[in-house]
C-alpha atoms as a PDB file:
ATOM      1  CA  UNK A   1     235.943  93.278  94.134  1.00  0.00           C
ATOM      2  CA  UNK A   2     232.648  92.762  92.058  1.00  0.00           C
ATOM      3  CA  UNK A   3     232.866  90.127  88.887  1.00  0.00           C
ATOM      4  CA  UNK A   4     230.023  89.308  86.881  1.00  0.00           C
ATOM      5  CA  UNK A   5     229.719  86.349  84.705  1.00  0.00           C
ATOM      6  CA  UNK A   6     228.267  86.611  80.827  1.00  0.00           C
ATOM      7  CA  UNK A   7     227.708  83.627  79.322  1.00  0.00           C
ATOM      8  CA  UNK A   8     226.169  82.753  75.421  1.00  0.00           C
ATOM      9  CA  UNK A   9     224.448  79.478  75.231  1.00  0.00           C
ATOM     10  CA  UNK A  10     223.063  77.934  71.897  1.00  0.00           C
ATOM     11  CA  UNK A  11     222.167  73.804  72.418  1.00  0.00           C
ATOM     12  CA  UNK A  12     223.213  73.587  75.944  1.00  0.00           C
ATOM     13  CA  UNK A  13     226.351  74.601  74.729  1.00  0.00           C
ATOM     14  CA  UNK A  14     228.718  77.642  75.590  1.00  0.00           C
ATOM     15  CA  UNK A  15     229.590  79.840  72.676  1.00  0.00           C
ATOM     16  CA  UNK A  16     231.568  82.741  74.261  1.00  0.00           C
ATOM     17  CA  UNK A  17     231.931  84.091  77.751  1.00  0.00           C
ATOM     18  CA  UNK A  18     233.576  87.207  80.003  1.00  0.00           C
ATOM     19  CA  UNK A  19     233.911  87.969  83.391  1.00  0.00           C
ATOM     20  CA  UNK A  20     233.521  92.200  83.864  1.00  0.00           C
ATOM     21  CA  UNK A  21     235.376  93.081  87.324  1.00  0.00           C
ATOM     22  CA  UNK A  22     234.810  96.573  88.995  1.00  0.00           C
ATOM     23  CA  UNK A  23     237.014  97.305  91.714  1.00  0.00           C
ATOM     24  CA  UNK A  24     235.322 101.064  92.414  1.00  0.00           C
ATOM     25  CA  UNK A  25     234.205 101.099  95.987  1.00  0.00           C
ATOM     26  CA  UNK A  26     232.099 104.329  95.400  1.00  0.00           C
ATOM     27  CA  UNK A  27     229.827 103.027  92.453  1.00  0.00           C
ATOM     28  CA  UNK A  28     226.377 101.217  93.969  1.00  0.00           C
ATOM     29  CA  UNK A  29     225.970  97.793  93.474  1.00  0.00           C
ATOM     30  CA  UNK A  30     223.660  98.401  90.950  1.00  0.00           C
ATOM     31  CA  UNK A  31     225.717 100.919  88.548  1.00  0.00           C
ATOM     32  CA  UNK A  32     228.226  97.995  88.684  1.00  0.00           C
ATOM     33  CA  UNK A  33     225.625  95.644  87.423  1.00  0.00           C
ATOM     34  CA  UNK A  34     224.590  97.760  84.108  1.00  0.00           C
ATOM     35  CA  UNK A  35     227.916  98.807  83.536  1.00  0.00           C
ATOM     36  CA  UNK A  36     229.154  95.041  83.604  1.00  0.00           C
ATOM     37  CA  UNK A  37     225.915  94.363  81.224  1.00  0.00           C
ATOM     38  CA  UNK A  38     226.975  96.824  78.891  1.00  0.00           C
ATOM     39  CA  UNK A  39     230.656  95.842  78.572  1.00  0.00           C
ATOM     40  CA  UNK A  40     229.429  92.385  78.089  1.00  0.00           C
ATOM     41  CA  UNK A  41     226.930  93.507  75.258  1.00  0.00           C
ATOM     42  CA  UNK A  42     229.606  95.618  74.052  1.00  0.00           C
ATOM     43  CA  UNK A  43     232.661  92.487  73.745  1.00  0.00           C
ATOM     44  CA  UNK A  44     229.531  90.186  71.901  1.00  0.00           C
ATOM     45  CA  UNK A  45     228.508  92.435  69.661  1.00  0.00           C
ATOM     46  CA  UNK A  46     224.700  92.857  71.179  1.00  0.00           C
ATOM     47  CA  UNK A  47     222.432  95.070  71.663  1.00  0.00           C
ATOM     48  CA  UNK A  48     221.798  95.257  75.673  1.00  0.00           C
ATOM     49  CA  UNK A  49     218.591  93.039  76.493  1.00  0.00           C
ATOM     50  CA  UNK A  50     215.053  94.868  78.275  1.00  0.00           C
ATOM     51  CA  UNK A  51     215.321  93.558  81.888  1.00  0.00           C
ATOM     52  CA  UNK A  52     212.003  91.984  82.341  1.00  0.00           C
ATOM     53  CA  UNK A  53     210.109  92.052  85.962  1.00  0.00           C
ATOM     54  CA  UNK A  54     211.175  88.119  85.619  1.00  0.00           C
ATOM     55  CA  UNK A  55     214.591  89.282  85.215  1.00  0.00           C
ATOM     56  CA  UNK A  56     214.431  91.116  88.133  1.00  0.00           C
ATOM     57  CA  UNK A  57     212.683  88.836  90.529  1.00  0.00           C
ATOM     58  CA  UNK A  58     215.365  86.097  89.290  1.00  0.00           C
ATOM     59  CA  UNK A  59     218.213  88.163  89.702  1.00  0.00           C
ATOM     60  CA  UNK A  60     217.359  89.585  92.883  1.00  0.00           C
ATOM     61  CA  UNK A  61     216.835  85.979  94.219  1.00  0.00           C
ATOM     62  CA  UNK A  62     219.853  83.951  92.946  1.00  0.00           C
ATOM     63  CA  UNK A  63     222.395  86.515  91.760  1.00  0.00           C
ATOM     64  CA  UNK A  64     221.625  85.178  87.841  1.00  0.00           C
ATOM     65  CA  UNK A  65     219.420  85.354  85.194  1.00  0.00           C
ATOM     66  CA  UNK A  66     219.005  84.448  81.503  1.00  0.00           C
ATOM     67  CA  UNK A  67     217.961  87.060  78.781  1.00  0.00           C
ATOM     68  CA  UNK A  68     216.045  85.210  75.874  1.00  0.00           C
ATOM     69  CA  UNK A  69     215.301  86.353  72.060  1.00  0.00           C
ATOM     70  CA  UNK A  70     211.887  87.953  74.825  1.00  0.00           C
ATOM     71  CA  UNK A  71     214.832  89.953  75.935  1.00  0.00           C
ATOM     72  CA  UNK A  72     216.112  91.403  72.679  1.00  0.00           C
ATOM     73  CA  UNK A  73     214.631  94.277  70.314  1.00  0.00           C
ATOM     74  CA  UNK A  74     216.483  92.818  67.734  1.00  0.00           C
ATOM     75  CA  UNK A  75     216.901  88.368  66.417  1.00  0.00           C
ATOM     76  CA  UNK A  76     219.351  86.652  68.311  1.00  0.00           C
ATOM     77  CA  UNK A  77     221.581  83.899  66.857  1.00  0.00           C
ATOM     78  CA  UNK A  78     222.018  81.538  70.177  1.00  0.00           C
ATOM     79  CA  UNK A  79     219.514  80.758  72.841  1.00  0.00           C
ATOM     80  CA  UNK A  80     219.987  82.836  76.039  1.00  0.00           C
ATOM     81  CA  UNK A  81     222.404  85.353  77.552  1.00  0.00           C
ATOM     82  CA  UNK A  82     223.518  84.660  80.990  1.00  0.00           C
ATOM     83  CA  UNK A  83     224.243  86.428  84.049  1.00  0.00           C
ATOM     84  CA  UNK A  84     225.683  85.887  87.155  1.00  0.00           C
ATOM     85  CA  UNK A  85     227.616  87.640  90.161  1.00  0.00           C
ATOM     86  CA  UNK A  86     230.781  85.196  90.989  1.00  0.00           C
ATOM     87  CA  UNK A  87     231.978  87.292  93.245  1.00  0.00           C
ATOM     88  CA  UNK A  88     231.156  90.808  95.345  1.00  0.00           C
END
């Protein structure tokens, strides 16, 4: 089972959260990934963030990363979106 982890932070505080799980053993780990993004963006109301090669490196390394008003086409009303795989 894949699970990934989207958290809103304003303050060092949570605002909202969701964990997206994708049981489909024939979808790459990567489809699962954007599709989990999406649904996230889609439950908070947001557009989906630009992945920036930062993003990448730092998701590729620890399994998380943070998306930042840097992030976002459009103004943001809390401080970073966060990522993470709990579980794969």
């Amino acid at each position: 089972m894949f699970r990934l982890w989207g958290k809103e932070f304003k303050d060092n505080h949570l605002l909202k959260d969701t964990v997206i799980c994708d049981d489909d053993p024939e979808t790459t780990r990567t489809a699962k990934i954007f599709h989990a993004v999406t649904e996230i963006c889609m439950e908070f109301d947001l557009a989906e963030p630009l992945w920036l090669p930062s993003n990448i490196k730092e998701f590729q390394r620890r399994d998380k990363t943070r998306f930042t008003q840097d992030n976002f086409i459009e103004s943001i009303d809390f401080d970073y979106l966060e990522i993470h795989i709990i579980e794969e």
